[in-house]
C-alpha atoms as a PDB file:
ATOM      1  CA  UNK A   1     -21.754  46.976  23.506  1.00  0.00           C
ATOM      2  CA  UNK A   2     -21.905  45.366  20.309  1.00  0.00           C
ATOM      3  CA  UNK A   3     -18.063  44.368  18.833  1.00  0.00           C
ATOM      4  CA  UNK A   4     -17.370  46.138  15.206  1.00  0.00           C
ATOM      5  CA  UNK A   5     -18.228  43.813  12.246  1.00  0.00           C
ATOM      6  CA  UNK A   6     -14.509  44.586  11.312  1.00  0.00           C
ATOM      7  CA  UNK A   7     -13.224  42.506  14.387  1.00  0.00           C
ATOM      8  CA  UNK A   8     -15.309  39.825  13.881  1.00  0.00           C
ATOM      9  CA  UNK A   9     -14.282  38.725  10.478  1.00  0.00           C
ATOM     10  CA  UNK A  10     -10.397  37.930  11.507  1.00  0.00           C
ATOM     11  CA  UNK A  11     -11.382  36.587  14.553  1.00  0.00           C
ATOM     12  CA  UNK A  12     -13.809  33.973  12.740  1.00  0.00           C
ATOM     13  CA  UNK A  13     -10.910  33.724   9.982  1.00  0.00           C
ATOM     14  CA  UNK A  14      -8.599  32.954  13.002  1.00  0.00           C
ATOM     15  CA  UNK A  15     -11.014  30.416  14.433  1.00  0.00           C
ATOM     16  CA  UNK A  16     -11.422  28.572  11.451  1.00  0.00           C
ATOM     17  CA  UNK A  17      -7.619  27.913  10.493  1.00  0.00           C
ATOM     18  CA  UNK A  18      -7.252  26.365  13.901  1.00  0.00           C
ATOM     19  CA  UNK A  19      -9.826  23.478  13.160  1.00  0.00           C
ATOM     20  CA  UNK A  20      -8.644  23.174   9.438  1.00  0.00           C
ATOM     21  CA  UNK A  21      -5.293  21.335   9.676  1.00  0.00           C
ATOM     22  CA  UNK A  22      -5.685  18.342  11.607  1.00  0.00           C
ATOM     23  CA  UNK A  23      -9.102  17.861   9.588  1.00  0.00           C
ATOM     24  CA  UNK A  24      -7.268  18.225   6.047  1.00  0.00           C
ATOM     25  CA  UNK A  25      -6.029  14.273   5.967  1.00  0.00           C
ATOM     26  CA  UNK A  26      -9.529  12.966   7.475  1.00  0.00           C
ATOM     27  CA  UNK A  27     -11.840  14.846   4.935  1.00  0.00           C
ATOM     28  CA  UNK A  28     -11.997  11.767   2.533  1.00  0.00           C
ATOM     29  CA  UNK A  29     -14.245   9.568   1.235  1.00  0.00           C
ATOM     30  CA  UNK A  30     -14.692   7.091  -1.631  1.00  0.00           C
ATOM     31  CA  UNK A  31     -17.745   7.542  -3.863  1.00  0.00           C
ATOM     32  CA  UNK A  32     -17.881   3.810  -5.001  1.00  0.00           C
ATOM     33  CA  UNK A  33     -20.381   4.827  -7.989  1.00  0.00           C
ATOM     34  CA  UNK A  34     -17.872   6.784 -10.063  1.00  0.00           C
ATOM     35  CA  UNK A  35     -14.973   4.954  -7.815  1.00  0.00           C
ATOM     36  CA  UNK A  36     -12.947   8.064  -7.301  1.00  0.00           C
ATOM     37  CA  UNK A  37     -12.507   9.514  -4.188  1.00  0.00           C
ATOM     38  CA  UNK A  38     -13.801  13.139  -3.161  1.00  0.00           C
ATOM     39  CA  UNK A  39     -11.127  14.884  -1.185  1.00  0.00           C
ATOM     40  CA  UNK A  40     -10.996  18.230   0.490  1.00  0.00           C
ATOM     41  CA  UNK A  41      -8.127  20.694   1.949  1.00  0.00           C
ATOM     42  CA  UNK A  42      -5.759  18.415   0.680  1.00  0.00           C
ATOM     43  CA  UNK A  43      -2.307  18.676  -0.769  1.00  0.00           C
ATOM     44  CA  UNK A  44      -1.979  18.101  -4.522  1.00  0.00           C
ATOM     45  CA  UNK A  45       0.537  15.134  -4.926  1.00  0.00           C
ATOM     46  CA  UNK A  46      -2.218  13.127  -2.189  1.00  0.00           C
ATOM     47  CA  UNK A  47      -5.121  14.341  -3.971  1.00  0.00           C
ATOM     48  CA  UNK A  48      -3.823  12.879  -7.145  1.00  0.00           C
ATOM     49  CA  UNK A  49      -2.599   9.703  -5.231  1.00  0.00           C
ATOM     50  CA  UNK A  50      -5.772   9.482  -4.013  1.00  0.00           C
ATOM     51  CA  UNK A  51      -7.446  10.054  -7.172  1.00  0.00           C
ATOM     52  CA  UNK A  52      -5.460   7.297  -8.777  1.00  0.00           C
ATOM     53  CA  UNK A  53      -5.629   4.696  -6.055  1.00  0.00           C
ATOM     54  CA  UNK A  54      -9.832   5.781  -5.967  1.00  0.00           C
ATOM     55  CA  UNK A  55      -9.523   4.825 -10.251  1.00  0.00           C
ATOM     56  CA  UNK A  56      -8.349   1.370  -9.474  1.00  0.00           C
ATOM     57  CA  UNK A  57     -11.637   0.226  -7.488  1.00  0.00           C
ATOM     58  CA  UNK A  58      -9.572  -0.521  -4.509  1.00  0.00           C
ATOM     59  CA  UNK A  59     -10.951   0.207  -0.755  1.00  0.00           C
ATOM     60  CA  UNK A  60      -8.878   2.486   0.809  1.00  0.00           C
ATOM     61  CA  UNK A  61      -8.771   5.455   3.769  1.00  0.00           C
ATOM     62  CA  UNK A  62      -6.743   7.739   3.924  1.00  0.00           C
ATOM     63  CA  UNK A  63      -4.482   8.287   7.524  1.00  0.00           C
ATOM     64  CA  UNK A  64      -2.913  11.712   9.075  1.00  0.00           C
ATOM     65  CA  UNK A  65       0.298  12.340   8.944  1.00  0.00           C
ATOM     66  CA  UNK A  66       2.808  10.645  11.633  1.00  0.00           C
ATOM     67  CA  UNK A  67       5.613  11.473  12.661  1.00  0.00           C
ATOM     68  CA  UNK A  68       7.374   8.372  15.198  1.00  0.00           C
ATOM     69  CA  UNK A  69      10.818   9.614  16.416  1.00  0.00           C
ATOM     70  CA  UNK A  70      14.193   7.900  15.077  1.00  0.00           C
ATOM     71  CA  UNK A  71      13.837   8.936  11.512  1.00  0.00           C
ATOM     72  CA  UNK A  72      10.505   6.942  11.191  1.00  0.00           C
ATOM     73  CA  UNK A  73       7.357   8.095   9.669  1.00  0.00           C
ATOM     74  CA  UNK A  74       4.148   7.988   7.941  1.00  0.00           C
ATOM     75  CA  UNK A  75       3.431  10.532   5.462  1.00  0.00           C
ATOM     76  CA  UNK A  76       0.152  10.461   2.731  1.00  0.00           C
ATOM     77  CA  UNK A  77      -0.488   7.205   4.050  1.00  0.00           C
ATOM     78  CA  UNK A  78      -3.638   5.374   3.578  1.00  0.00           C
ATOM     79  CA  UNK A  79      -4.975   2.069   5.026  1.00  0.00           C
ATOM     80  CA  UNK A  80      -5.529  -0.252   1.989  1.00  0.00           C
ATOM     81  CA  UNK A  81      -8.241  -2.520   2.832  1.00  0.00           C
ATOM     82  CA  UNK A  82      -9.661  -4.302  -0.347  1.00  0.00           C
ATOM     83  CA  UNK A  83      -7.755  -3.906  -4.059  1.00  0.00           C
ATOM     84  CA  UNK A  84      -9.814  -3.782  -7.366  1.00  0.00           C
ATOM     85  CA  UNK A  85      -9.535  -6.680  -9.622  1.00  0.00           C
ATOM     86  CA  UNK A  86     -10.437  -7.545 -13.278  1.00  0.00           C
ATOM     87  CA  UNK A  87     -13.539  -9.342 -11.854  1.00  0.00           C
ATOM     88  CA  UNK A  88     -14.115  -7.486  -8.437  1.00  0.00           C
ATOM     89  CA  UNK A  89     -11.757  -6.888  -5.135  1.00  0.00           C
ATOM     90  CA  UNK A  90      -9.890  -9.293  -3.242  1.00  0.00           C
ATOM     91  CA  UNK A  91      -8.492  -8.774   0.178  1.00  0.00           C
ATOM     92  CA  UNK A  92      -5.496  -7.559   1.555  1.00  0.00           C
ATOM     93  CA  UNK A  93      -4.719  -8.442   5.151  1.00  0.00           C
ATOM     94  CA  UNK A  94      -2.131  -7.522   8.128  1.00  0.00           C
ATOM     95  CA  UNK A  95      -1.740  -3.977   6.114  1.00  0.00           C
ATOM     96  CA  UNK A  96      -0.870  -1.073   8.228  1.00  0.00           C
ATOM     97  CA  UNK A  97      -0.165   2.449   7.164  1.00  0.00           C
ATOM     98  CA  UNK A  98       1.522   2.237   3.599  1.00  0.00           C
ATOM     99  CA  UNK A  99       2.513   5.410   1.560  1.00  0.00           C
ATOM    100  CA  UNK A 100       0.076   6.343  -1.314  1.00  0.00           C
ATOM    101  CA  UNK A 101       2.105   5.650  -3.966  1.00  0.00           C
ATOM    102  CA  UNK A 102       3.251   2.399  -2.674  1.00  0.00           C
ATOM    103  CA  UNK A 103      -0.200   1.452  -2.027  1.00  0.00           C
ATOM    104  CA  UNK A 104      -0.955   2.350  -6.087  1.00  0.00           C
ATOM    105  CA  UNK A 105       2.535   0.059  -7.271  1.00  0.00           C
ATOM    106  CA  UNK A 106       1.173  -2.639  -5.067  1.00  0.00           C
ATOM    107  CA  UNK A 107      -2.749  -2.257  -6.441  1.00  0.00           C
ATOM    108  CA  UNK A 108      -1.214  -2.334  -9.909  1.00  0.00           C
ATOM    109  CA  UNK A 109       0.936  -5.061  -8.909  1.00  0.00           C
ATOM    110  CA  UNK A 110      -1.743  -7.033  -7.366  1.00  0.00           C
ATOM    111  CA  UNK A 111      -4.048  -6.812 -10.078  1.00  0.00           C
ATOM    112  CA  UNK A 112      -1.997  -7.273 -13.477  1.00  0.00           C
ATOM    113  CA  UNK A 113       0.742  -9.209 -12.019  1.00  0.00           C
ATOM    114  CA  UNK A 114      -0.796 -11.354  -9.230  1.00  0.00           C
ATOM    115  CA  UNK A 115      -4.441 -11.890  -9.951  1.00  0.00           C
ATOM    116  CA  UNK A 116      -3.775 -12.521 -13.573  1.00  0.00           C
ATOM    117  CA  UNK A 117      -0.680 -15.142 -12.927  1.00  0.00           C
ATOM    118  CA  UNK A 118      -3.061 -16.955 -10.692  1.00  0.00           C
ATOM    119  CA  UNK A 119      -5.623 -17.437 -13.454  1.00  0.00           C
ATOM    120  CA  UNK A 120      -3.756 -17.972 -16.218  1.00  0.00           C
ATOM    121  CA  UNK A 121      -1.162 -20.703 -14.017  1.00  0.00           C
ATOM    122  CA  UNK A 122      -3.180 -21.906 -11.446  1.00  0.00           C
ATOM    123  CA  UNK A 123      -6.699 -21.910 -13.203  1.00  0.00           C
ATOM    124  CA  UNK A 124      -8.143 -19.514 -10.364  1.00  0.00           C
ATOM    125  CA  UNK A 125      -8.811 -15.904  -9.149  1.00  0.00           C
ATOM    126  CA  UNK A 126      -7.045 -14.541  -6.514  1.00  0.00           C
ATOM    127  CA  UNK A 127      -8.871 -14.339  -3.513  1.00  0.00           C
ATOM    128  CA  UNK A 128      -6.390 -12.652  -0.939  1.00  0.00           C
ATOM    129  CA  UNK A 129      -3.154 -11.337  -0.001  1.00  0.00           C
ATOM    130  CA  UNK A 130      -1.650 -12.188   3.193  1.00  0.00           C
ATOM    131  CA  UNK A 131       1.374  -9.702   4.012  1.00  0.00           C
ATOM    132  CA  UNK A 132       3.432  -9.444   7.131  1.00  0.00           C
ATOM    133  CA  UNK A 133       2.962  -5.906   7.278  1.00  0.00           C
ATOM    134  CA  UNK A 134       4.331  -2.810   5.787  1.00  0.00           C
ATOM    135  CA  UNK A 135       5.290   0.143   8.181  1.00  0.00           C
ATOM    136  CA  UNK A 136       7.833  -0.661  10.905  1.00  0.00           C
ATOM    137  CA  UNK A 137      10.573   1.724  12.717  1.00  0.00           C
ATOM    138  CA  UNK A 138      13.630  -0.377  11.607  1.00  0.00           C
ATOM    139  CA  UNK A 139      17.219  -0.490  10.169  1.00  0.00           C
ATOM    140  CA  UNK A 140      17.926  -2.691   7.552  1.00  0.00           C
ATOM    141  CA  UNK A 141      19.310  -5.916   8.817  1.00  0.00           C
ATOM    142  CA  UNK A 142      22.630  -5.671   9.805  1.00  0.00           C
ATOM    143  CA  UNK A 143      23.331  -1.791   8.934  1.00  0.00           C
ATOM    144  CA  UNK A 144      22.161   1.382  10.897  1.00  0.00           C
ATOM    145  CA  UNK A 145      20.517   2.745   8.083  1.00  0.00           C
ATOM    146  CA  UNK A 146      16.530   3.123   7.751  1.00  0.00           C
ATOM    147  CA  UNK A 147      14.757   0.724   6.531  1.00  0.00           C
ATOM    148  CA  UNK A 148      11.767   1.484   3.893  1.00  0.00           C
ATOM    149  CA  UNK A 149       9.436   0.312   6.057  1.00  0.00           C
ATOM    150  CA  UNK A 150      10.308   3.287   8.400  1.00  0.00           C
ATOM    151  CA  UNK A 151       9.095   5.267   5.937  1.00  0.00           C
ATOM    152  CA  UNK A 152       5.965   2.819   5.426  1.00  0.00           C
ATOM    153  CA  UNK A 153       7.527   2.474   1.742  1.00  0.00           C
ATOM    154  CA  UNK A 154       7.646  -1.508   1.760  1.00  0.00           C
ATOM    155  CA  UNK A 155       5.353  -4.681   2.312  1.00  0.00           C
ATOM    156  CA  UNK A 156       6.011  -7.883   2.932  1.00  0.00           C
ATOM    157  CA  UNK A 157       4.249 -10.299   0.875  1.00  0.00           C
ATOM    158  CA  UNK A 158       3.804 -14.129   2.833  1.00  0.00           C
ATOM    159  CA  UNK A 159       0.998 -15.857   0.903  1.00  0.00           C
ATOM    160  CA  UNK A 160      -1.785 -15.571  -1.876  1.00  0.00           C
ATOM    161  CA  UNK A 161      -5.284 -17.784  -1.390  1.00  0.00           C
ATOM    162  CA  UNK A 162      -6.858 -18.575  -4.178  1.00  0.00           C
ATOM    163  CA  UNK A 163     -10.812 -18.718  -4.796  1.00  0.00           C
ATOM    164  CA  UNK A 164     -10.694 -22.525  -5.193  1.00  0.00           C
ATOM    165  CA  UNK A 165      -9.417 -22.296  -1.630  1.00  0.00           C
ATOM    166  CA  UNK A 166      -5.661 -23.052  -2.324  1.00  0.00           C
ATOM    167  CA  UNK A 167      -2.951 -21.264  -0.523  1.00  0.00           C
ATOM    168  CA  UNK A 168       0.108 -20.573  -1.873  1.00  0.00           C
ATOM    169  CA  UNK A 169       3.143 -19.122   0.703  1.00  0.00           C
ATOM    170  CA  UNK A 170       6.127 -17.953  -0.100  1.00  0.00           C
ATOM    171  CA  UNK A 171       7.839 -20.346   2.656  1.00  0.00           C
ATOM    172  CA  UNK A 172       6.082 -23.423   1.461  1.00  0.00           C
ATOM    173  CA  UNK A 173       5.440 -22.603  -2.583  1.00  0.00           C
ATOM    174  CA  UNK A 174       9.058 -21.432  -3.874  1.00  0.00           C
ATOM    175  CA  UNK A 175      10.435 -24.956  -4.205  1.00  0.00           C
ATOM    176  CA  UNK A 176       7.146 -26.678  -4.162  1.00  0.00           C
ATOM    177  CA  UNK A 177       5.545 -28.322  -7.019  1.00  0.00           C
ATOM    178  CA  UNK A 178       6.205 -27.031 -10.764  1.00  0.00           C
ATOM    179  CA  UNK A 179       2.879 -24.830 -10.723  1.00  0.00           C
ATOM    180  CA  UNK A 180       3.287 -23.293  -7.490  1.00  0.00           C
ATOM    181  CA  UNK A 181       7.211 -22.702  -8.666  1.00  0.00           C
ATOM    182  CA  UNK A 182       6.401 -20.695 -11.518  1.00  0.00           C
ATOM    183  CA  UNK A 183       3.195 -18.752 -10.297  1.00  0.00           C
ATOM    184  CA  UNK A 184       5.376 -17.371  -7.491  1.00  0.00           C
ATOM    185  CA  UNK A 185       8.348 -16.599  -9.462  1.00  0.00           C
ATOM    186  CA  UNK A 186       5.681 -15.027 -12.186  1.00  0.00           C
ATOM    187  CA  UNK A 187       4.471 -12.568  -9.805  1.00  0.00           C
ATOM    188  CA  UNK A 188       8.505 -11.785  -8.078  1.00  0.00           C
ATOM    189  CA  UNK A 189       8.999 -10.968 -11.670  1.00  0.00           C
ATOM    190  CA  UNK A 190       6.315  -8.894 -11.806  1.00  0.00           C
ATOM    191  CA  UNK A 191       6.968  -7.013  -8.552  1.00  0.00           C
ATOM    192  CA  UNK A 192       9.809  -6.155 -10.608  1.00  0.00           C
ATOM    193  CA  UNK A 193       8.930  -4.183 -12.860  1.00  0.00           C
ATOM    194  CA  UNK A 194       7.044  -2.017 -10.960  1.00  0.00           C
ATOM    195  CA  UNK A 195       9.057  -1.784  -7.424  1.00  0.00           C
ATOM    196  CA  UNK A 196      12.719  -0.202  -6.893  1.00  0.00           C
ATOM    197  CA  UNK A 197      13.595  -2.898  -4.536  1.00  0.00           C
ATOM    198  CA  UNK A 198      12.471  -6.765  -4.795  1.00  0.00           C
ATOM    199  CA  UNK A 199      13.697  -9.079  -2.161  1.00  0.00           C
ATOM    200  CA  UNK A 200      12.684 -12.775  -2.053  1.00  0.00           C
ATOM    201  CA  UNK A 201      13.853 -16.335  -1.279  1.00  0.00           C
ATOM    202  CA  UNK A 202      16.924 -16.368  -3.479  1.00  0.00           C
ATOM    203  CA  UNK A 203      18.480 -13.163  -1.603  1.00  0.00           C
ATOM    204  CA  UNK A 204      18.782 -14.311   1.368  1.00  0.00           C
ATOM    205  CA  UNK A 205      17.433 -16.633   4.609  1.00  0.00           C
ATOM    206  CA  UNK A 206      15.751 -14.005   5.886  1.00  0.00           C
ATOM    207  CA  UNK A 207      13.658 -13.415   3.116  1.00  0.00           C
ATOM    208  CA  UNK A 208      12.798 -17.138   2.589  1.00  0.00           C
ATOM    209  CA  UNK A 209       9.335 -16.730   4.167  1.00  0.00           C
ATOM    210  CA  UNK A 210       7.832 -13.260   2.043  1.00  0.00           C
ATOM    211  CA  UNK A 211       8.726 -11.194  -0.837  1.00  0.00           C
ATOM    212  CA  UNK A 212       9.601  -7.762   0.288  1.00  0.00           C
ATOM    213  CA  UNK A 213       8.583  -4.909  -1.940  1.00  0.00           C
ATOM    214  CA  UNK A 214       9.714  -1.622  -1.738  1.00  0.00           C
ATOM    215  CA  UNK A 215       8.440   1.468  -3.210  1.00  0.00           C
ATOM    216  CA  UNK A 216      11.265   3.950  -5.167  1.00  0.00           C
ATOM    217  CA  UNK A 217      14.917   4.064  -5.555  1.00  0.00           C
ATOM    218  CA  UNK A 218      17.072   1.814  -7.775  1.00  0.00           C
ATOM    219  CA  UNK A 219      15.867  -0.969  -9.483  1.00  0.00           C
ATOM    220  CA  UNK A 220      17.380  -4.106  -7.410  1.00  0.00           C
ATOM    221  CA  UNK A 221      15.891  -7.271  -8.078  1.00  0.00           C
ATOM    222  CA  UNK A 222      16.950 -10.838  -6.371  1.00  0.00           C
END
């Protein structure tokens, strides 16, 4: 016996709704033409992230939601692979899961505050980022509260190489010669302006290696 056509329908409506969820994060791609991304069953603050991030020609995917334990998490996160410049992309590397805003700060960032700074002091284009990550499940050093990167809110910024093949580290360029000096306190400057929380050589030992950047809350700048 044939079921009624009235069962069927909430059946396949049932169906459906299972497979749609865990789907909704992974139905992305970036149409490189018009360099915005296409995005289905998504929520509207990531779709306009998304949107945004697509705008600046970077190379991105986005990730599913995580959820670690401890307070720790990864919500509209994306893996940020390559970031649009003025004159193409340059790399990012060492870049795990980073919150979509954070990842459009740092493209910004990268592009008008980095990439420019290295042409107009250095007489070259950027050619890549090296970071030291961004999410981690940790407190801030020396308290028991979260750290951004628990949140995958912050990067940590080590080095920039140049096109000419130069590389410039935090560790090694911060009291190096006069160039190097003021490109790196150019772009900390920068970083600024556009992050809640900049943390570099002058705050502290432990940040005498990488310039942490952190996405949100008050503007704090050493």
């Amino acid at each position: 016996m044939r079921p009624h056509p009235a069962l069927i329908l909430p059946l396949l409506l049932s169906v459906a709704g299972c497979g749609a969820v865990p789907e909704s994060r992974e139905s992305h791609r970036v149409n490189r033409e018009a360099g915005v991304p296409m995005v289905a069953q998504m929520q509207p603050e990531a779709q306009q992230c998304h949107a945004q991030l697509g705008k600046t020609g970077s190379s991105f995917a986005p990730l599913p939601d995580k959820f670690y334990g401890a307070g720790c998490s990864a919500l509209n996160a994306v893996k940020l692979d390559r970031i649009g410049g003025d004159r193409g992309e340059f790399a990012i590397t060492n870049l795990g899961p980073l919150a979509c805003p954070a990842a459009n700060t740092l493209a910004s960032w990268a592009r008008f505050g980095v990439d420019r700074a290295a042409r107009q002091i250095m007489g070259s284009p950027l050619s890549r980022i090296e970071t030291m990550g961004s999410y981690s499940c940790r407190n801030v050093a020396g308290t028991a509260r979260l750290s951004a990167h628990a949140r995958a809110e912050a990067i940590d910024i080590a080095a920039f190489v140049l096109e000419d093949g130069r590389r410039i580290s935090v560790l090694d360029g911060w009291n190096a010669s006069p160039k190097e000096r003021e490109f790196l306190r150019t772009v900390h400057e920068s970083a600024c302006k556009r992050f809640g929380t900049v943390l570099g050589p002058d705050y502290n030992s432990a940040h005498r290696n990488h310039l942490h950047l952190e996405f949100g809350g008050n503007s704090y700048c050493r």
